[in-house]
N, C-alpha and C. Protein backbone atom coordinates (compact mmCIF):
# COMPACT_ATOMS: atom_id res chain seq x y z
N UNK A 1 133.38 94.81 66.62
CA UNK A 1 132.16 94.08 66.29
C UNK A 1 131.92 92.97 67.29
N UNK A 2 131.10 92.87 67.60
CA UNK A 2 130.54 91.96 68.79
C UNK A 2 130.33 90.79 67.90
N UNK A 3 130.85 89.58 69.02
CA UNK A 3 130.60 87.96 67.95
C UNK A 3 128.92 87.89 68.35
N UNK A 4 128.81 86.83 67.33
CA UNK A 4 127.08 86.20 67.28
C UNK A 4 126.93 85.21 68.50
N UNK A 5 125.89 85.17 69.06
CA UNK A 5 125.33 84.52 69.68
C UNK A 5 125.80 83.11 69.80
N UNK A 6 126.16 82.60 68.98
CA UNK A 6 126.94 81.29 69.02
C UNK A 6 128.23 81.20 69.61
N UNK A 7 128.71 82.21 70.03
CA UNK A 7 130.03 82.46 71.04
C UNK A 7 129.12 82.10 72.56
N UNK A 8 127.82 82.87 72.77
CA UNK A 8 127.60 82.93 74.20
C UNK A 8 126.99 81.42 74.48
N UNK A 9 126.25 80.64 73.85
CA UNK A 9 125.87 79.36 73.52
C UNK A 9 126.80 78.42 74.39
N UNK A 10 127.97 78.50 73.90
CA UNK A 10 129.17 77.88 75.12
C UNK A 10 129.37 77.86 76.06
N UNK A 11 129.22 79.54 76.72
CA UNK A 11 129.58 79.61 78.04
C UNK A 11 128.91 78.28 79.11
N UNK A 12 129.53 78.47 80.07
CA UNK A 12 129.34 76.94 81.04
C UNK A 12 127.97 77.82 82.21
N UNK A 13 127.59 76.90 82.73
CA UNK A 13 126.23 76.94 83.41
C UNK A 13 126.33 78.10 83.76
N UNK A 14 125.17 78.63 84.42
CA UNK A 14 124.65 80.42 85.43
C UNK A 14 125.61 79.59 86.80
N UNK A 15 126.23 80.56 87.15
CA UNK A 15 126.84 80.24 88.31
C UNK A 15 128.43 79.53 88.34
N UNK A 16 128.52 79.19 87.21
CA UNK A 16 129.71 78.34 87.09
C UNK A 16 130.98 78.95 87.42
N UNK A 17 132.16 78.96 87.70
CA UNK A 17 133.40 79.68 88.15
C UNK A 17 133.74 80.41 86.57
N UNK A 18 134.22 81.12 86.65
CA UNK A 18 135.32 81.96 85.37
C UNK A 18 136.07 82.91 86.13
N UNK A 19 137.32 83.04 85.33
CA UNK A 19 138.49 83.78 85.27
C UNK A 19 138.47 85.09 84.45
N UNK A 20 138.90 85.98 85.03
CA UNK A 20 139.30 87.07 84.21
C UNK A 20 140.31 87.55 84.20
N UNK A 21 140.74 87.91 82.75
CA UNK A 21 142.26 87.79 83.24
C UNK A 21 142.47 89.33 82.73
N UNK A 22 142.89 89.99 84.02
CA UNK A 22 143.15 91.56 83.84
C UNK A 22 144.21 92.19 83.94
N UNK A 23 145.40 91.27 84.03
CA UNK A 23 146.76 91.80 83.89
C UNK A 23 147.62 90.72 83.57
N UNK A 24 148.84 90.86 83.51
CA UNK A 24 149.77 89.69 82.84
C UNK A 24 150.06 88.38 83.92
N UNK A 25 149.56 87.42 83.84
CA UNK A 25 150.10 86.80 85.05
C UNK A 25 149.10 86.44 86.03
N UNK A 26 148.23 87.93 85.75
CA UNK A 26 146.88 88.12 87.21
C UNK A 26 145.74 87.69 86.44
N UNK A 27 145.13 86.55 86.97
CA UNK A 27 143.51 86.16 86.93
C UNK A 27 142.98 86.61 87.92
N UNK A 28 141.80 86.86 88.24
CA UNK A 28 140.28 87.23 89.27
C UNK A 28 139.54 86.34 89.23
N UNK A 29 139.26 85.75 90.18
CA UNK A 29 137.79 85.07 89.51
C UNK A 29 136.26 85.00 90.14
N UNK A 30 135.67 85.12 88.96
CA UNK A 30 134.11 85.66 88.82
C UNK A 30 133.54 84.17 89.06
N UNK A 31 131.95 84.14 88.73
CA UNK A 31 131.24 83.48 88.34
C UNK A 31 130.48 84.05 87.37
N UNK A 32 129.76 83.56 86.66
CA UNK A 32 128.99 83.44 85.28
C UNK A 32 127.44 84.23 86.08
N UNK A 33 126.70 85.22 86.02
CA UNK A 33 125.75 85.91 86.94
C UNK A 33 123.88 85.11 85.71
N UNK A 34 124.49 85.78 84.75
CA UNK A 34 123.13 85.50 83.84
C UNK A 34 124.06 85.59 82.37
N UNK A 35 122.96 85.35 81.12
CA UNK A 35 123.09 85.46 79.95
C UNK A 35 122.21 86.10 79.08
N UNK A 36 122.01 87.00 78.45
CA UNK A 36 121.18 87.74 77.65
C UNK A 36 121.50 87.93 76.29
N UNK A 37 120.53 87.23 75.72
CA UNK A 37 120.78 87.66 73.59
C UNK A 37 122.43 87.83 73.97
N UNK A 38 123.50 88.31 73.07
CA UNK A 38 124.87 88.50 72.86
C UNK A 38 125.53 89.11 73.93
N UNK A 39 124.71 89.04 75.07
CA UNK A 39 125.89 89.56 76.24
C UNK A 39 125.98 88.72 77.21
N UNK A 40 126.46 88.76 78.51
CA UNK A 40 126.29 87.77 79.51
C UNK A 40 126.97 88.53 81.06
N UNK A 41 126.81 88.62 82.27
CA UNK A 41 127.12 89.35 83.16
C UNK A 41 128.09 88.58 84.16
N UNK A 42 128.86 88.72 84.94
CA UNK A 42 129.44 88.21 85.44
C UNK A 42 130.06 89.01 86.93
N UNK A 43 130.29 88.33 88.28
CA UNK A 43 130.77 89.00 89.07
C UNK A 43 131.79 90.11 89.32
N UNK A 44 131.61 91.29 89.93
CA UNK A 44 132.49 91.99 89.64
C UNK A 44 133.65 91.48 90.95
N UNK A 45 135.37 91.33 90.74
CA UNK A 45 136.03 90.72 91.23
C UNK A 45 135.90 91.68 92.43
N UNK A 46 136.41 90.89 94.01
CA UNK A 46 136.20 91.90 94.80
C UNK A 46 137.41 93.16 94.70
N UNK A 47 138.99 92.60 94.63
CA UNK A 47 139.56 93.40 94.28
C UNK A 47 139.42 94.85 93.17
N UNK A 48 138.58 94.54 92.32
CA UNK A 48 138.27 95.62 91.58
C UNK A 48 136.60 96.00 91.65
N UNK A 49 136.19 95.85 92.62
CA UNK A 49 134.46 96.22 92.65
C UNK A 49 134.30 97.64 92.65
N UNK A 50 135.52 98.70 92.67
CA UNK A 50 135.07 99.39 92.30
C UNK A 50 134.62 99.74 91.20
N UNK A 51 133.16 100.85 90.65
CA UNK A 51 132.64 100.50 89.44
C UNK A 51 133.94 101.67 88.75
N UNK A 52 134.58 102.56 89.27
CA UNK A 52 135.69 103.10 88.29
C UNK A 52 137.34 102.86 87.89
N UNK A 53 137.18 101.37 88.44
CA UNK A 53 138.25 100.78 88.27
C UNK A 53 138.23 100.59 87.04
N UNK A 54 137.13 100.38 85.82
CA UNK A 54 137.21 100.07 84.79
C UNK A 54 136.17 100.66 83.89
N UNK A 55 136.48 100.82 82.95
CA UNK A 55 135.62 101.89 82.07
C UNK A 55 135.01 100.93 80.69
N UNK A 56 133.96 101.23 80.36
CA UNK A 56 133.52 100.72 79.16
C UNK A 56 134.24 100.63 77.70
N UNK A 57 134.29 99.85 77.18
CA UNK A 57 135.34 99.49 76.13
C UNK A 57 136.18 98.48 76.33
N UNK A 58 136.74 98.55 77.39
CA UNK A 58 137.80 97.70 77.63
C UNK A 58 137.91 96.14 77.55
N UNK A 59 138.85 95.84 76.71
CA UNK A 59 138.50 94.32 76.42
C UNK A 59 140.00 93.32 77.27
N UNK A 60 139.46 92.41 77.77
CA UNK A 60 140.43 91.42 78.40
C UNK A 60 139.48 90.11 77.76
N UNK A 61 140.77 89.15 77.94
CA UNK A 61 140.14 87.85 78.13
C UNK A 61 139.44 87.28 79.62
N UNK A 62 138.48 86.05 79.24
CA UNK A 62 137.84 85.38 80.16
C UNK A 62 138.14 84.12 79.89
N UNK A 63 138.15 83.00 81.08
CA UNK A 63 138.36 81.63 80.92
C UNK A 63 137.76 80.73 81.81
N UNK A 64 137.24 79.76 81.44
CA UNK A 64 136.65 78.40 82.92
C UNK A 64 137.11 77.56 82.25
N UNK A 65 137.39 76.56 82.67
CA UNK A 65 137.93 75.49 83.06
C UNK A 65 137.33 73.75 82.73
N UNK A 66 136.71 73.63 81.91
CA UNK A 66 136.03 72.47 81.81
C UNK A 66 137.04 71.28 81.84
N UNK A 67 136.86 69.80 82.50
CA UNK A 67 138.04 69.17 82.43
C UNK A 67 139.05 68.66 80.91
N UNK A 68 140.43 68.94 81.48
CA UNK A 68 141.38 68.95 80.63
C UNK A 68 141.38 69.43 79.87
N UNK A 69 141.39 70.90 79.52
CA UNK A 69 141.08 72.00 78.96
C UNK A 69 141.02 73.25 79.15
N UNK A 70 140.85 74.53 78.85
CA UNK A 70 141.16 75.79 79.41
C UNK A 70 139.90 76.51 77.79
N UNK A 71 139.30 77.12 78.13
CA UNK A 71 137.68 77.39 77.02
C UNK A 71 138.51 79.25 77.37
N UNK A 72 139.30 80.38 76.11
CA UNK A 72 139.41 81.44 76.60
C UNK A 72 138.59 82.47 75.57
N UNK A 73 137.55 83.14 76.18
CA UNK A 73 136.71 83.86 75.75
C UNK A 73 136.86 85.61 75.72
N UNK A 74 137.71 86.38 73.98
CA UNK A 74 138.26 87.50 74.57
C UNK A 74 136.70 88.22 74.45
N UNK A 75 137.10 89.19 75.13
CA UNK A 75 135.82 89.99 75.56
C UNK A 75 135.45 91.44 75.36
N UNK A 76 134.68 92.13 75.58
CA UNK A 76 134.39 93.54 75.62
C UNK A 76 133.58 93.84 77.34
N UNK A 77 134.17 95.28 77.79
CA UNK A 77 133.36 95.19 79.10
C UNK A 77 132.15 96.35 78.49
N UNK A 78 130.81 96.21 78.47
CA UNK A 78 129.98 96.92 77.83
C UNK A 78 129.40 98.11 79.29
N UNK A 79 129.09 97.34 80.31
CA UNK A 79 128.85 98.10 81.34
C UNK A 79 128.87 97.63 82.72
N UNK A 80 129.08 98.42 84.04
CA UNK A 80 129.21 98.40 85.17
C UNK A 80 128.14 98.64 86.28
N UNK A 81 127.29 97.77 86.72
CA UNK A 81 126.02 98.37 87.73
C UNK A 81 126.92 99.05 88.31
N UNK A 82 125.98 99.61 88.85
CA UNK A 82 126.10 101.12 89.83
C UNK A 82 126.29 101.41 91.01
N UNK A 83 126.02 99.96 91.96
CA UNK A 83 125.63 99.84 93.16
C UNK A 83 125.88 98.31 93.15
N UNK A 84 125.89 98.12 94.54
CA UNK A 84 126.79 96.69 95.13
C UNK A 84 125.58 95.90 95.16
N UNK A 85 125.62 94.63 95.57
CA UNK A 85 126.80 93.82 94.50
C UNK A 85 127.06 94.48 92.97
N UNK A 86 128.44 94.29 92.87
CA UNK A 86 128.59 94.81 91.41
C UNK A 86 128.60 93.88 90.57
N UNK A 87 128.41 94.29 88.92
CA UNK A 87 128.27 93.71 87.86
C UNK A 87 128.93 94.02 86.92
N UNK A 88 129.51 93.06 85.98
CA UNK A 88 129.78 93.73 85.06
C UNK A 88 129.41 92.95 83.79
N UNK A 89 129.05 93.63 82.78
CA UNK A 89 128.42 93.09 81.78
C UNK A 89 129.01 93.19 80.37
N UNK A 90 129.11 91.72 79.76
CA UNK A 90 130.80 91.57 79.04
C UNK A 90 129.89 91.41 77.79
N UNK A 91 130.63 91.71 76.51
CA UNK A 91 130.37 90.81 75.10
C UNK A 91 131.68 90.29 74.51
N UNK A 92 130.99 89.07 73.68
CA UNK A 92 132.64 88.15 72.90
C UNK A 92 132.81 89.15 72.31
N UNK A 93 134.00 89.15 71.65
CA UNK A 93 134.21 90.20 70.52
C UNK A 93 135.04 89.07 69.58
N UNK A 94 135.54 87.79 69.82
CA UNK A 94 135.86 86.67 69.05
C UNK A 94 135.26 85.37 69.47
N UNK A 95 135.22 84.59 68.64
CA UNK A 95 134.54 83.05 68.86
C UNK A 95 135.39 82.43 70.43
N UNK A 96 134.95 81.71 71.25
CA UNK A 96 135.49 81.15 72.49
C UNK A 96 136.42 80.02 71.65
N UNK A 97 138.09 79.98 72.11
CA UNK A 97 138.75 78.86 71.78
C UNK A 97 139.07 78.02 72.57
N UNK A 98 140.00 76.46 72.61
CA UNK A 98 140.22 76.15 73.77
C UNK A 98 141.66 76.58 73.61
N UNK A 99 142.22 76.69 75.07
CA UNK A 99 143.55 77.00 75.16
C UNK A 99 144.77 75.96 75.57
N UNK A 100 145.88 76.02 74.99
CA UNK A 100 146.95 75.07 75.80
C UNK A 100 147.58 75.60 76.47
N UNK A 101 147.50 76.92 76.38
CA UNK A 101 148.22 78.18 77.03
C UNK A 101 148.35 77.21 78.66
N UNK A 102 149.07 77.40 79.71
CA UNK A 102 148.88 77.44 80.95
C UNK A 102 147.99 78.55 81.38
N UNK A 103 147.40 78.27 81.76
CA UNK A 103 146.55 79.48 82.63
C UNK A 103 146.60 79.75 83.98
N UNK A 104 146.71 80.78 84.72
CA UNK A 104 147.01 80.61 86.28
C UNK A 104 145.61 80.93 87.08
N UNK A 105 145.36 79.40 86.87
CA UNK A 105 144.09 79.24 88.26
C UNK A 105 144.39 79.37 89.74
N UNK A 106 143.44 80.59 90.46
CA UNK A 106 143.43 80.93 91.72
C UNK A 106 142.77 80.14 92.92
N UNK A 107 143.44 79.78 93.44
CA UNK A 107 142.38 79.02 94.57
C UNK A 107 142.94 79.02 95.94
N UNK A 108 142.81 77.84 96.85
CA UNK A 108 143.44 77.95 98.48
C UNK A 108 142.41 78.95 99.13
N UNK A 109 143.12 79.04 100.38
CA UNK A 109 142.27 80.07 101.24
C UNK A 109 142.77 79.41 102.43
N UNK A 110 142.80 80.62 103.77
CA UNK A 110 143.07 80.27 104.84
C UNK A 110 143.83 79.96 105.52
N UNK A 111 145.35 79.86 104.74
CA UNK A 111 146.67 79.55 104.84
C UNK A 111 147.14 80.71 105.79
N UNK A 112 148.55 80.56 106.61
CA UNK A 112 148.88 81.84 107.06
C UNK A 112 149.88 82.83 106.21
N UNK A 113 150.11 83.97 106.29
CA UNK A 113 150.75 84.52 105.72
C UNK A 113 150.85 85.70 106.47
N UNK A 114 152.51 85.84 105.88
CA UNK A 114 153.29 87.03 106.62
C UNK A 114 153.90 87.84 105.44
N UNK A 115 154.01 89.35 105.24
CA UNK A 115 154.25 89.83 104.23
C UNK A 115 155.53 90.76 104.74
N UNK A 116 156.98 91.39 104.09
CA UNK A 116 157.63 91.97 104.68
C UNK A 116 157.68 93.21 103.76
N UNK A 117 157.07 94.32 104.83
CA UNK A 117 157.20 95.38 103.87
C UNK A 117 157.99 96.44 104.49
N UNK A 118 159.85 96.38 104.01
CA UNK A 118 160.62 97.50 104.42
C UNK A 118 160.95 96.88 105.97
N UNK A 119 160.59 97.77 106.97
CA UNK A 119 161.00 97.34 108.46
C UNK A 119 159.89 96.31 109.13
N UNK A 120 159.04 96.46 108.09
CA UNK A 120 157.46 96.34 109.03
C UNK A 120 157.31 94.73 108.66
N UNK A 121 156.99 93.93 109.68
CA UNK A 121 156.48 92.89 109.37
C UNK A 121 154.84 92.77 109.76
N UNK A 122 154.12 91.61 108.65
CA UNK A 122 152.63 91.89 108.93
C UNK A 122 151.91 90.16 108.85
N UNK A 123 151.68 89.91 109.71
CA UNK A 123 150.73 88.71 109.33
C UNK A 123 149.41 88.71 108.86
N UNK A 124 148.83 87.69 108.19
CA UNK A 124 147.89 87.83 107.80
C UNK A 124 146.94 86.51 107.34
N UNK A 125 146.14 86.56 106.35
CA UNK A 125 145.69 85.25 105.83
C UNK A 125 145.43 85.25 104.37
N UNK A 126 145.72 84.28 103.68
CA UNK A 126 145.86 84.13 102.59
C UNK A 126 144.17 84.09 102.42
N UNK A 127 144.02 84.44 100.99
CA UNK A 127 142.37 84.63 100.35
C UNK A 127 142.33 83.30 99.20
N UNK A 128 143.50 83.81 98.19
CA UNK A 128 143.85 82.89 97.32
C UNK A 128 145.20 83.06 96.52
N UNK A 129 145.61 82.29 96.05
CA UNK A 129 147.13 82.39 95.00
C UNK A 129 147.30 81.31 94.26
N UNK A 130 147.66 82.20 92.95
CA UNK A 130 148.13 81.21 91.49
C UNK A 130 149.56 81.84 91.56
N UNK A 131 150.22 80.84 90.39
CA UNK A 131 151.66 81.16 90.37
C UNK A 131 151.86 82.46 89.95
N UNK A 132 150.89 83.23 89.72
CA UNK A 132 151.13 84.20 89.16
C UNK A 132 150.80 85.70 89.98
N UNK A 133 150.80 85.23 91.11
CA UNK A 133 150.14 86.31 92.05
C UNK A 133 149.43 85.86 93.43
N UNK A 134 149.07 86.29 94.59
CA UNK A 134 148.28 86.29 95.58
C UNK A 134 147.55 87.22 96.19
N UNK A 135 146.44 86.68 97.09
CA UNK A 135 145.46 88.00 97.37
C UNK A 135 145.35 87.37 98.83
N UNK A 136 145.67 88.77 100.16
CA UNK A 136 145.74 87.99 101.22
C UNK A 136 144.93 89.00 102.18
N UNK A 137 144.71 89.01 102.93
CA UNK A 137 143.70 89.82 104.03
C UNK A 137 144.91 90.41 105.66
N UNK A 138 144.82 91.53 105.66
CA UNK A 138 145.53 91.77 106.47
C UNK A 138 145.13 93.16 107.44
N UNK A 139 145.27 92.68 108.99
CA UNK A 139 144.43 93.61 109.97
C UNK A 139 145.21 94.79 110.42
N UNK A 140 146.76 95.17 110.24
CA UNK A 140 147.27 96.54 110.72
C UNK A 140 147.62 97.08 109.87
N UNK A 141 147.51 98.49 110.46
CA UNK A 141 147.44 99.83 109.68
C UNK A 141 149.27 100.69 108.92
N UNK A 142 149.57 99.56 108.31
CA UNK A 142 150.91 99.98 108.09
C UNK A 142 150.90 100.48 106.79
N UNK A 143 151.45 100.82 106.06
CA UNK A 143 151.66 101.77 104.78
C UNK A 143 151.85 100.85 103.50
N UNK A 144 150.60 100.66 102.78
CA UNK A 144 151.06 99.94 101.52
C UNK A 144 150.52 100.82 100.67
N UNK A 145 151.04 100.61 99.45
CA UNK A 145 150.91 101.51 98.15
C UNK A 145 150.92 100.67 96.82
N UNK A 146 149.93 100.69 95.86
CA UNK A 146 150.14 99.81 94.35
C UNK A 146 151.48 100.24 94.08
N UNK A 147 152.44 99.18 93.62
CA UNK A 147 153.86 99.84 92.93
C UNK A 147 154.44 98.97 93.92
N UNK A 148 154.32 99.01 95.42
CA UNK A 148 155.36 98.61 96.22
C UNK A 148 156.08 96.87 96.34
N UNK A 149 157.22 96.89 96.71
CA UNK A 149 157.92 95.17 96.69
C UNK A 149 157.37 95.03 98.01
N UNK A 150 157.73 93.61 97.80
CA UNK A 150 156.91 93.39 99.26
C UNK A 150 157.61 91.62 99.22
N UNK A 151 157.83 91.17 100.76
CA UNK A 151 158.27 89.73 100.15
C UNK A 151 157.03 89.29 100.82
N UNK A 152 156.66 87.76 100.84
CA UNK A 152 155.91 87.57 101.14
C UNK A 152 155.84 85.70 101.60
N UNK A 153 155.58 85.02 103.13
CA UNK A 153 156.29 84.04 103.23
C UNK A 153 154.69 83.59 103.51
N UNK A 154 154.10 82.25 102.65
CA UNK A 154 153.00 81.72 102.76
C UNK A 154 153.32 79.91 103.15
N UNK A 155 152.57 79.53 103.87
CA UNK A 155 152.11 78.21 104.20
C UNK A 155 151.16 76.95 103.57
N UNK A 156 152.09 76.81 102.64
CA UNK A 156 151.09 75.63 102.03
C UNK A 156 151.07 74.53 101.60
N UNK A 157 150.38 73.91 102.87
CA UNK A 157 150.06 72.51 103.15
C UNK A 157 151.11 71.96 103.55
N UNK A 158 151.05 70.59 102.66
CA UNK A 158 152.43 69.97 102.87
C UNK A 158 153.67 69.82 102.34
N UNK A 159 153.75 71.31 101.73
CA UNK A 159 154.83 72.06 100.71
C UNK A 159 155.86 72.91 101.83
N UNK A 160 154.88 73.19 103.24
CA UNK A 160 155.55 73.82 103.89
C UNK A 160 155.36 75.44 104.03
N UNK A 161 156.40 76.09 104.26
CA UNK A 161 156.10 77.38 103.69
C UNK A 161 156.80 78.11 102.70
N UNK A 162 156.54 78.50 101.85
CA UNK A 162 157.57 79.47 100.52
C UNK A 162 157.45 80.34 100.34
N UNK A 163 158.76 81.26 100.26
CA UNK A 163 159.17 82.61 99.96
C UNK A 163 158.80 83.07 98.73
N UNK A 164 158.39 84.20 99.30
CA UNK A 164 157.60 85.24 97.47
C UNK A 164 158.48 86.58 97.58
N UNK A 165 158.40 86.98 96.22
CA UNK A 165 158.74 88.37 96.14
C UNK A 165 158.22 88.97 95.03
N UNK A 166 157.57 89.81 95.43
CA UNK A 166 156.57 90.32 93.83
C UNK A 166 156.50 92.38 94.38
N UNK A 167 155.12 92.37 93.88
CA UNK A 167 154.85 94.16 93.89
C UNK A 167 153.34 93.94 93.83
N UNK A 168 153.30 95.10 94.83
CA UNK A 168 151.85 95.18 95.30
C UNK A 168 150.47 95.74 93.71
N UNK A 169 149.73 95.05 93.42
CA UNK A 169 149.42 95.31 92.50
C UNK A 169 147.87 96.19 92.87
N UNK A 170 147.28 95.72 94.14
CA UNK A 170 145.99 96.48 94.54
C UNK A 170 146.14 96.50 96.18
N UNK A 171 145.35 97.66 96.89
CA UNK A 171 145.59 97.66 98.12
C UNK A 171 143.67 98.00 98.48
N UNK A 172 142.94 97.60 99.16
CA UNK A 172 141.65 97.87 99.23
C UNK A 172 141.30 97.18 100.55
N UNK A 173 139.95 98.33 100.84
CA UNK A 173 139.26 97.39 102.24
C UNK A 173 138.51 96.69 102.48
N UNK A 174 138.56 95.60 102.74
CA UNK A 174 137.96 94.72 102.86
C UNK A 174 136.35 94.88 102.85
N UNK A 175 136.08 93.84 101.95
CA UNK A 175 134.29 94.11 101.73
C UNK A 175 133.16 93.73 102.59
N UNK A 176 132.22 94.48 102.22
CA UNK A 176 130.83 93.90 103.40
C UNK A 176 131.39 94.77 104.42
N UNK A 177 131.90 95.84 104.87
CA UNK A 177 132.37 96.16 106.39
C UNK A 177 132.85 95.47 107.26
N UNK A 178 133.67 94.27 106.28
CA UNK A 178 134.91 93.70 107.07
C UNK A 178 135.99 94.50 107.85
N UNK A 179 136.69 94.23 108.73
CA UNK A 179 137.82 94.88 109.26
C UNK A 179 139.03 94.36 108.33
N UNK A 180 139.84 95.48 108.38
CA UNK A 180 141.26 94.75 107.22
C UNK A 180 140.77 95.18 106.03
N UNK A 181 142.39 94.92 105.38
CA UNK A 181 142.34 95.15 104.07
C UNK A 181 142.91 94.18 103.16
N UNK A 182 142.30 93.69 101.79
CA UNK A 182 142.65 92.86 101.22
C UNK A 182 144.05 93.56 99.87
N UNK A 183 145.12 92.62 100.01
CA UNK A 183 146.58 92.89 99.73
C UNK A 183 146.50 91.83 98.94
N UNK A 184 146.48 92.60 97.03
CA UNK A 184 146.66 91.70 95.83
C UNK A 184 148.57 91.97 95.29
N UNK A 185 149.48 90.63 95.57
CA UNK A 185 150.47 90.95 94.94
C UNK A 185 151.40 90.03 94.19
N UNK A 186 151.81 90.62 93.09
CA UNK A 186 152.48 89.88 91.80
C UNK A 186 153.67 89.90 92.03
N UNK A 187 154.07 87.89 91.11
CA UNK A 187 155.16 88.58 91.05
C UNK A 187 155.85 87.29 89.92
N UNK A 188 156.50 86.71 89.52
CA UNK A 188 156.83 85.61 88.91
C UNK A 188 157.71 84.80 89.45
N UNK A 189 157.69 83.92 88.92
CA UNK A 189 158.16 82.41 89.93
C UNK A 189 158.81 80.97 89.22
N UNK A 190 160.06 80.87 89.74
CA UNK A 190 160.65 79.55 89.07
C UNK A 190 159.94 78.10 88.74
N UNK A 191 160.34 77.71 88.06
CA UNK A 191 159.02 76.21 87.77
C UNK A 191 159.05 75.45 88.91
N UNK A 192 160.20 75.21 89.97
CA UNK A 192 160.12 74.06 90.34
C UNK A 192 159.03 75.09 91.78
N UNK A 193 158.67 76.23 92.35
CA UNK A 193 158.29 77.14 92.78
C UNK A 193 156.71 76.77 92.22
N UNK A 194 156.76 77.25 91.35
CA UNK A 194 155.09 77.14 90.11
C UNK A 194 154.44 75.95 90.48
N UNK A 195 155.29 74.83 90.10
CA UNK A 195 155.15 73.45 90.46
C UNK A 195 154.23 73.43 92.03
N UNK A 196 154.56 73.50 92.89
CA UNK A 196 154.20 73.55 94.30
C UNK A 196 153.29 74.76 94.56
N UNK A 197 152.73 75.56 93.66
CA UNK A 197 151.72 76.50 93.71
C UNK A 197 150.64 75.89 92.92
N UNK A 198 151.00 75.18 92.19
CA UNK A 198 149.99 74.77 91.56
C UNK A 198 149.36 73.32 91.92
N UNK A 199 150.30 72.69 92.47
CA UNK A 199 149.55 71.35 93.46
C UNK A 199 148.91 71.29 94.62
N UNK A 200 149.35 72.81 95.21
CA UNK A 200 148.85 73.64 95.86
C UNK A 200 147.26 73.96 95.53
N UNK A 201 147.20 74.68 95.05
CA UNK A 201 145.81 74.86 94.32
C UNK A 201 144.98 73.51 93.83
N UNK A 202 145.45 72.64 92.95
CA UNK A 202 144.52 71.37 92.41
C UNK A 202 144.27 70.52 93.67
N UNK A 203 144.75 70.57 94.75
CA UNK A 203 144.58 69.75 96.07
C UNK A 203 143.30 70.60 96.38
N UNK A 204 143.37 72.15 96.74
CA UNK A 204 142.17 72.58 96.89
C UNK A 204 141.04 73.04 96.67
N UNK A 205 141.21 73.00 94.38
CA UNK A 205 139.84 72.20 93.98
C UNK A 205 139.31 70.92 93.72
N UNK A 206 140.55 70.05 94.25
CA UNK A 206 139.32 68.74 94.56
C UNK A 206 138.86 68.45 95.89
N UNK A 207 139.24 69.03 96.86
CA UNK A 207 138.64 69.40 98.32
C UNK A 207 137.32 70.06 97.99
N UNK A 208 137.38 71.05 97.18
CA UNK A 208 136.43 72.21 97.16
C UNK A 208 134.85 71.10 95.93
N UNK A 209 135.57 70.22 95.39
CA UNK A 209 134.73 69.58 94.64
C UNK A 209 133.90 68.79 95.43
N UNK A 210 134.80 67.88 95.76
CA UNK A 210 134.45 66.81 97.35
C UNK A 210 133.04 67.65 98.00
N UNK A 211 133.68 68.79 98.47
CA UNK A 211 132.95 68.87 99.39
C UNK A 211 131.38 69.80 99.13
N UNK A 212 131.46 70.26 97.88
CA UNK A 212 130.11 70.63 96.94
C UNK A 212 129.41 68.98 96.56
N UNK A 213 130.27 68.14 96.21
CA UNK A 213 128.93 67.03 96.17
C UNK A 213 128.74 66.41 97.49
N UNK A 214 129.00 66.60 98.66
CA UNK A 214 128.91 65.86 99.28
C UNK A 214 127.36 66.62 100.17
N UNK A 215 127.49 68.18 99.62
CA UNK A 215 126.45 68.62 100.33
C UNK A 215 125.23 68.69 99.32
N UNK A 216 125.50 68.55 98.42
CA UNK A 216 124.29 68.63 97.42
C UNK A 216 123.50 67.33 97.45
């Protein structure tokens, strides 16, 4: 049963950032597209833009972020445009709560990164990473597969650089007729590790804040 209209009432502005959280650990994140009577649309993540990555029915949670707080909205995916940009078009299926849960917000960009897969070493550039995963862009043609370990040594900031080891969770080519392919991979991580991924990240949404008011 789809919630009433007073679930969608909440959601935060057209355009605003949200999370989707589509695996254990792994957030995506969207923005808020439009709102209609009991539904509301939202970006389709690039990692999963394909429209048969996901089928109708399927319910995950959604989350944004308002300060000191975490708003998690579980969901229904009702349908998928057809054609790019993609869409996907969600309903509540419970009232929006707030959460104390930790949530793993994605952010950064531009960092370097080197991934070791087997003999092969690969550089590349980081897209974004929460403690719970990273998504990085990478230009040679070496052999990755969903399933695979992979370590993975990233640069960030003034943390330095830190060792990962997770499993490749998506392998895809880069969008718009980019060159490269974008490399999503999980994996879990000690607190004092988490810790420095995540100061990591809040350094570069208040950069990313900064620098939206400064142009507006």
């Amino acid at each position: 049963m789809i919630a009433s209209v007073s679930a969608i009432t909440e959601l935060p502005a057209i355009g605003a950032p949200m999370f989707l959280v589509l695996g254990e650990g792994v957030n995506f994140r969207s923005r808020l597209e439009s709102v209609d009577g009991d539904t509301f649309t939202v970006a389709a993540p690039l990692e999963t833009a394909d429209p048969a990555t996901l089928v109708a029915g399927h319910q995950f949670d959604v989350f944004w972020a308002p300060p000191r707080t975490r708003i998690v909205l579980p969901t229904r995916l009702i349908s998928v445009s057809d054609e790019a940009p993609f869409r996907w078009t969600l309903a509540p299926v419970e009232a929006p709560r707030q959460s104390n849960r930790r949530e793993y917000v994605r952010g950064g960009g531009g960092a370097a990164v080197r991934i070791s897969a087997g003999e092969h070493e690969v550089d590349g550039a980081l897209l974004d990473i929460s403690e719970g995963g990273l998504r990085c862009w990478i230009d040679m043609p070496v052999a990755l597969s969903p399933g695979d370990h992979l370590r993975a040594a990233v640069w960030l900031g003034e943390a330095g650089e830190v060792e990962l080891s997770g499993t490749i969770l998506t392998v895809r080519e880069a969008p718009h007729g980019d060159p490269g392919r974008h490399v999503v991979l999980t994996f879990n991580t000690e607190e004092s590790l988490a810790q420095v991924i995540r100061l990591y990240v809040m350094t570069w949404e208040i950069n990313e804040r900064r620098l939206h008011q400064e142009a507006a």
